[in-house]
N, C-alpha and C. Protein backbone atom coordinates (compact mmCIF):
# COMPACT_ATOMS: atom_id res chain seq x y z
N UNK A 1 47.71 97.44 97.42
CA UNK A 1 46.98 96.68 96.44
C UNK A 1 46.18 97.64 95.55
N UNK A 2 46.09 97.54 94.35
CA UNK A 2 45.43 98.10 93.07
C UNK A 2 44.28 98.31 93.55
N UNK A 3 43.30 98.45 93.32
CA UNK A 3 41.93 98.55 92.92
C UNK A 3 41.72 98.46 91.51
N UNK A 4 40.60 97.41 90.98
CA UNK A 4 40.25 97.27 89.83
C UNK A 4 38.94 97.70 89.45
N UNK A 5 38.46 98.53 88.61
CA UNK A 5 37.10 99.04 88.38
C UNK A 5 37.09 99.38 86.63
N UNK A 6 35.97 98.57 85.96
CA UNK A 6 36.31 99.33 84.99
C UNK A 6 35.11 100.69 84.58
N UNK A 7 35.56 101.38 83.72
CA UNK A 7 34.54 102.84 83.07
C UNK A 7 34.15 102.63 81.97
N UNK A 8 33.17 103.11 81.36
CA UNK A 8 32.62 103.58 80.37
C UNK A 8 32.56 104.73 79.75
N UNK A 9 33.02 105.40 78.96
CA UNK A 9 32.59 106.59 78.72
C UNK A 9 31.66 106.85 77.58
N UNK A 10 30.62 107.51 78.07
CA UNK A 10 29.85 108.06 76.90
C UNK A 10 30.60 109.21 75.79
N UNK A 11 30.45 108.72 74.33
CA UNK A 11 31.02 109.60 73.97
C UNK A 11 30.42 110.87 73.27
N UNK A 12 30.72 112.46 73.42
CA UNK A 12 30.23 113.50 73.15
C UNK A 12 29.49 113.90 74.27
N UNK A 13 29.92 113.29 75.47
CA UNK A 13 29.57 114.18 76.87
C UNK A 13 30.73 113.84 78.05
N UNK A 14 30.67 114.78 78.89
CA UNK A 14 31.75 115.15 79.71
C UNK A 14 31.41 113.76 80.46
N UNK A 15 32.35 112.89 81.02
CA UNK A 15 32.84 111.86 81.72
C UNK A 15 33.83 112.49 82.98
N UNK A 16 32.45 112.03 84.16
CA UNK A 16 33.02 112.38 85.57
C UNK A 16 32.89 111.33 86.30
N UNK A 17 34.04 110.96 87.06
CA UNK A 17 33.99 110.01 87.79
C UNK A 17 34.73 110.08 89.61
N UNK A 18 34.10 110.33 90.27
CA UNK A 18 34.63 110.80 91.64
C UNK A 18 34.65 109.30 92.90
N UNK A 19 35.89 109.40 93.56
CA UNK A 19 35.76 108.19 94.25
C UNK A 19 36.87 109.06 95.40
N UNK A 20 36.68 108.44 96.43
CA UNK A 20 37.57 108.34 97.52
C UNK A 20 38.24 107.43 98.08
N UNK A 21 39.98 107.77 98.51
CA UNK A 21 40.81 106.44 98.75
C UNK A 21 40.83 106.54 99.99
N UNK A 22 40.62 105.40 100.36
CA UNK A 22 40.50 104.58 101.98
C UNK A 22 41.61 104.40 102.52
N UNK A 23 42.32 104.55 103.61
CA UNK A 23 43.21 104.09 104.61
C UNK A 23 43.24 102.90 104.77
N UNK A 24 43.58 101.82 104.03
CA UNK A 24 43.31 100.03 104.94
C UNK A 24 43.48 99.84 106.09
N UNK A 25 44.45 100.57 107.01
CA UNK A 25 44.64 100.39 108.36
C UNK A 25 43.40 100.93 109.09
N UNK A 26 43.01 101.86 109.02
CA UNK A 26 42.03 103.15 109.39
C UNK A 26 40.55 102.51 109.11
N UNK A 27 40.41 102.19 107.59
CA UNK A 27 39.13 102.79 107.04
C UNK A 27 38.59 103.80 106.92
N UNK A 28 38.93 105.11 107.66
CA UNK A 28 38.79 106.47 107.12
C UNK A 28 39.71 106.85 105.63
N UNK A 29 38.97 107.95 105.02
CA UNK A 29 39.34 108.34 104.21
C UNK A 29 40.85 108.70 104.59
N UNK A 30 41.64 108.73 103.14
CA UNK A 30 43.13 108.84 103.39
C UNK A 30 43.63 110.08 103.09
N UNK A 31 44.21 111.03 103.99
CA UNK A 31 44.76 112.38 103.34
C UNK A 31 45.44 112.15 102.03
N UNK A 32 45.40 112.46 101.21
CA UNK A 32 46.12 112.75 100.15
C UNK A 32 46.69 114.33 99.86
N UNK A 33 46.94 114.91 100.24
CA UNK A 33 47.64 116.22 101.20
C UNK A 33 49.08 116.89 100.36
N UNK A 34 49.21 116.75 99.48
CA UNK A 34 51.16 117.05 98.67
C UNK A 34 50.73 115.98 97.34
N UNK A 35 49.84 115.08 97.38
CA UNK A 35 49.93 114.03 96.08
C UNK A 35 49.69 115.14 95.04
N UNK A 36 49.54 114.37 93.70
CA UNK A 36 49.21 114.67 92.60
C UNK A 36 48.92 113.51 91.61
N UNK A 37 47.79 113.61 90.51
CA UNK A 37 47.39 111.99 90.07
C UNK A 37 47.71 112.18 88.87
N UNK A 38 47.41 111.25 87.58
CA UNK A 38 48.06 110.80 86.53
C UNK A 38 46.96 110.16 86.19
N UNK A 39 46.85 109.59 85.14
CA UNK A 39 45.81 108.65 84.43
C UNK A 39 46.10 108.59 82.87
N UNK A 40 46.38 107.83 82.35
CA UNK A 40 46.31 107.43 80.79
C UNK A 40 45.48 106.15 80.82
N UNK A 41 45.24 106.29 79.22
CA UNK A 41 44.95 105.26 78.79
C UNK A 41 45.64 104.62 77.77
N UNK A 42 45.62 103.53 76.80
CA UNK A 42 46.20 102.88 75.47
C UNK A 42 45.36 101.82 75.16
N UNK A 43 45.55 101.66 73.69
CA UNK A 43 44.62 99.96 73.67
C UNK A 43 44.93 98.97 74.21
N UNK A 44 46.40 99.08 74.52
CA UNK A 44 46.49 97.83 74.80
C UNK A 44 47.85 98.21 75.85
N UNK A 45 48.42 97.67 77.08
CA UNK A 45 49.36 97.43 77.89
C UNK A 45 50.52 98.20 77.52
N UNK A 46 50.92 97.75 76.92
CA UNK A 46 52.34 97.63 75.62
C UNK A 46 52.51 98.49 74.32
N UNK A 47 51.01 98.98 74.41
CA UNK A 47 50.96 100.21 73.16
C UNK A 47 51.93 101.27 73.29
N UNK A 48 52.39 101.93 72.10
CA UNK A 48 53.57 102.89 72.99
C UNK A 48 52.64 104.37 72.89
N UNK A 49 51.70 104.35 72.21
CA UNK A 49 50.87 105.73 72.15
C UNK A 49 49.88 105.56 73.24
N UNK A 50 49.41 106.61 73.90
CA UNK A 50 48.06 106.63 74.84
C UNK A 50 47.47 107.30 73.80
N UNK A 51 46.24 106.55 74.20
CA UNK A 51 44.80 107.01 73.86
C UNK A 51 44.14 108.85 74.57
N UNK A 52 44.89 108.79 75.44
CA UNK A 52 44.66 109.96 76.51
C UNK A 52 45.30 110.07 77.82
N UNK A 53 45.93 111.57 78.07
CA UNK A 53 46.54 111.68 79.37
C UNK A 53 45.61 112.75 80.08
N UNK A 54 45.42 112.85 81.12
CA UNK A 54 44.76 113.64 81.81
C UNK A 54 44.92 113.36 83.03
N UNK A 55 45.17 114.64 83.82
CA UNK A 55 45.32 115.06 85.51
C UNK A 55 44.02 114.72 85.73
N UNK A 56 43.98 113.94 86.88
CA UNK A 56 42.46 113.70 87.70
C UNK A 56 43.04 115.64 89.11
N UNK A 57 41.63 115.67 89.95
CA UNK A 57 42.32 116.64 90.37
C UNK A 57 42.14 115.67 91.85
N UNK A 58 42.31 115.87 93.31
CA UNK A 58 42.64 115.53 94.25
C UNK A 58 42.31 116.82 95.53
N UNK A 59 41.06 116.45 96.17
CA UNK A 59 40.99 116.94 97.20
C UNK A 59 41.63 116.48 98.58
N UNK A 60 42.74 116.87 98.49
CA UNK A 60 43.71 116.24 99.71
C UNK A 60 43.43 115.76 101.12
N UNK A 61 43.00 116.98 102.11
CA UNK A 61 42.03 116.32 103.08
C UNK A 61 41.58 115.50 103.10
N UNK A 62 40.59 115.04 102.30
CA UNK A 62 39.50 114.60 102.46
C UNK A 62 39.45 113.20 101.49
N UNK A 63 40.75 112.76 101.11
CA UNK A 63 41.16 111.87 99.75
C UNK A 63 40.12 111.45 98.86
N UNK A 64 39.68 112.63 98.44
CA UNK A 64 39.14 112.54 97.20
C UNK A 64 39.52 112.66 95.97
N UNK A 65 39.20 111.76 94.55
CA UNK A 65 39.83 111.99 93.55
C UNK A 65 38.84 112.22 92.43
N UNK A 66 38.96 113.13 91.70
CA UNK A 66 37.81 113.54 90.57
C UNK A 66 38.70 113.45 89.25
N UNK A 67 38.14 112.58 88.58
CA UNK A 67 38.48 112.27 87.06
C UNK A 67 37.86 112.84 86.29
N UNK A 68 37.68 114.37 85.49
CA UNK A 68 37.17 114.62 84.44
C UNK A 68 37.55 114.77 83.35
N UNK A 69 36.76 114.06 82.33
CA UNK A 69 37.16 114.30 80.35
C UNK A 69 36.13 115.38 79.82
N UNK A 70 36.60 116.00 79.62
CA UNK A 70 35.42 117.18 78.97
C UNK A 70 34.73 116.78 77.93
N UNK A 71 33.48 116.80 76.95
CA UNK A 71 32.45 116.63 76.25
C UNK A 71 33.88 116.91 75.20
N UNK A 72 34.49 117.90 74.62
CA UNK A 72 35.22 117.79 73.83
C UNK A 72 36.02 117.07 73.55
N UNK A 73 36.75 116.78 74.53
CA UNK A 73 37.75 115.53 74.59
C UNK A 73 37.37 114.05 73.98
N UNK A 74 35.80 113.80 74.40
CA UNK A 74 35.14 112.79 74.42
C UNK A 74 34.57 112.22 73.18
N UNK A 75 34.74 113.48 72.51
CA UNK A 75 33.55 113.25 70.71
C UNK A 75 34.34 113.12 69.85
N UNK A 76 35.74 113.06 70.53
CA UNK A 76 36.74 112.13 69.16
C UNK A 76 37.30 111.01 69.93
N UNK A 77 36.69 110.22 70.50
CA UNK A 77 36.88 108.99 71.25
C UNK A 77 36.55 108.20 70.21
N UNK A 78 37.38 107.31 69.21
CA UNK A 78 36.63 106.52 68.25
C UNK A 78 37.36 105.26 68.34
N UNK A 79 37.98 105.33 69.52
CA UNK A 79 38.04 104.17 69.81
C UNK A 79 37.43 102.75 70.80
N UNK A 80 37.13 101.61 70.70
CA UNK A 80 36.43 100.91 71.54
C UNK A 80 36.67 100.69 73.23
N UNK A 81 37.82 99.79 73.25
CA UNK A 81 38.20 99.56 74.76
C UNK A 81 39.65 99.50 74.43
N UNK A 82 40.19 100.12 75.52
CA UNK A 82 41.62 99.86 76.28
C UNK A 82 41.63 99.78 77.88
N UNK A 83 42.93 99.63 77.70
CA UNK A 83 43.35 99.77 79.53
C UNK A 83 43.99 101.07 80.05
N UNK A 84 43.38 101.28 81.25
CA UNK A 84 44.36 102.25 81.85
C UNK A 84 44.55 101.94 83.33
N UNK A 85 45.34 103.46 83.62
CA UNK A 85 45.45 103.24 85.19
C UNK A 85 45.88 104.44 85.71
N UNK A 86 45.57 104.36 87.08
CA UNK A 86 45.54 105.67 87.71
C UNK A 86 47.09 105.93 88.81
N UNK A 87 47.91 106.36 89.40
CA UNK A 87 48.77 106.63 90.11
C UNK A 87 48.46 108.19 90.11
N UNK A 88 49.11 108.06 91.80
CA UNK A 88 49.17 109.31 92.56
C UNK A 88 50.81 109.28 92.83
N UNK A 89 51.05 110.42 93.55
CA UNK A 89 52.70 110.39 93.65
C UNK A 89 52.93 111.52 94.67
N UNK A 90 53.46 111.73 95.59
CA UNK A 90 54.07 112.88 96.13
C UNK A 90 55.42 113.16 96.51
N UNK A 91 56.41 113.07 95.32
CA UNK A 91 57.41 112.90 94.89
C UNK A 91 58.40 112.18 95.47
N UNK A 92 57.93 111.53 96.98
CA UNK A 92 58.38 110.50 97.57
C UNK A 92 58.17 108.57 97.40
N UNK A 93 56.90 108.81 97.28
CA UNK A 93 56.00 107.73 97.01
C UNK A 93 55.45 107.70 95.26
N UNK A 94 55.12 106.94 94.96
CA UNK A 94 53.87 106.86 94.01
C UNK A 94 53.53 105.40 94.13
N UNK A 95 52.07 105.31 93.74
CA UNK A 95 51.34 104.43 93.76
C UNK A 95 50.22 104.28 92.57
N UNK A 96 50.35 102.65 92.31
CA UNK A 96 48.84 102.74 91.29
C UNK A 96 48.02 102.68 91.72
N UNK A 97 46.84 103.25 92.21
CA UNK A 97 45.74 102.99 92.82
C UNK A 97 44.31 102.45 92.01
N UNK A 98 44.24 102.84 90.84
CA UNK A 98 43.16 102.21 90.30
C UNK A 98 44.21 101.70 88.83
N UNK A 99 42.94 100.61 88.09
CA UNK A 99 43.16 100.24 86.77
C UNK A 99 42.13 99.28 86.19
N UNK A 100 41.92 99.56 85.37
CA UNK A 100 41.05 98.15 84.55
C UNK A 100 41.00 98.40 82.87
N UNK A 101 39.94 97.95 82.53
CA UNK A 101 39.45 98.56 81.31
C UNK A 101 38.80 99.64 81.15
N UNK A 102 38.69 100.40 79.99
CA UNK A 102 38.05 101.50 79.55
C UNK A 102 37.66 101.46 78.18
N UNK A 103 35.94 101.81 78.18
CA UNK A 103 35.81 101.69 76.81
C UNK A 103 34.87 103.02 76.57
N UNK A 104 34.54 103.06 75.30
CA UNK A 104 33.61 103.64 74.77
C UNK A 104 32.49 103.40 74.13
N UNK A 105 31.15 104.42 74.64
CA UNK A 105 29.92 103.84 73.66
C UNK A 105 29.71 104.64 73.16
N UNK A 106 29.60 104.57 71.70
CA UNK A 106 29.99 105.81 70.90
C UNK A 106 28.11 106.55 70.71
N UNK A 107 28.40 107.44 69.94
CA UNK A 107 27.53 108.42 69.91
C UNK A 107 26.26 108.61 69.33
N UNK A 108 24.77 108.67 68.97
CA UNK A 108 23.67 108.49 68.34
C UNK A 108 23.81 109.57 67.89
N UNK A 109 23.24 110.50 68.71
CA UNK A 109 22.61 111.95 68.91
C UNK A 109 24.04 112.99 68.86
N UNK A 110 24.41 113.81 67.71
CA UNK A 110 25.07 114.53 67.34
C UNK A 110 24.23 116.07 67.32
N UNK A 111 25.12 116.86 68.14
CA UNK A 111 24.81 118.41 67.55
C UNK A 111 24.39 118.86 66.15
């Protein structure tokens, strides 16, 4: 089953977002050990352009997943909300594990 969460990103600062995936059988954290993750976004489902691709990175042991957009990446975000979603894969499996909306609140305070 998915997980649904949605983000915000501030825009013109680095956007970090760290979570860990659970075992449902277990409830301990889940090795993620050989995976590798994925994440885009688009405005919309069906858009054929993403808004953004970016590797989350993956502490395997310990199934942790760290999503970072760098401050650069972020200060040409001029767009409002889309959807994305997250999958992992270890070239046997893949899975979506997260998805929702994603938006942006754009910027006051400029360099």
């Amino acid at each position: 089953m998915t997980a649904w969460r949605d983000f915000v990103i501030n825009q013109g600062v680095t956007f970090e977002e760290v979570f860990t995936v659970y075992d449902k059988a277990t409830g301990l954290p889940r090795v993620l050990t050989g995976y590798t993750a994925r994440m885009q976004a688009r405005l919309t489902v069906d858009a054929v352009t993403p808004l953004f691709n970016i590797v989350p990175t993956i502490d395997g042991p310990n199934g942790i997943i760290t999503i970072t957009i760098p401050k650069a990446t972020t200060l040409g975000f001029t767009w409002k909300q889309g959807r994305y979603d997250l999958e992992i894969d270890n070239t046997v499996k893949a899975e979506r594990i997260l998805q929702g909306y994603i938006s942006v609140s754009r910027e006051v305070t400029h360099d």
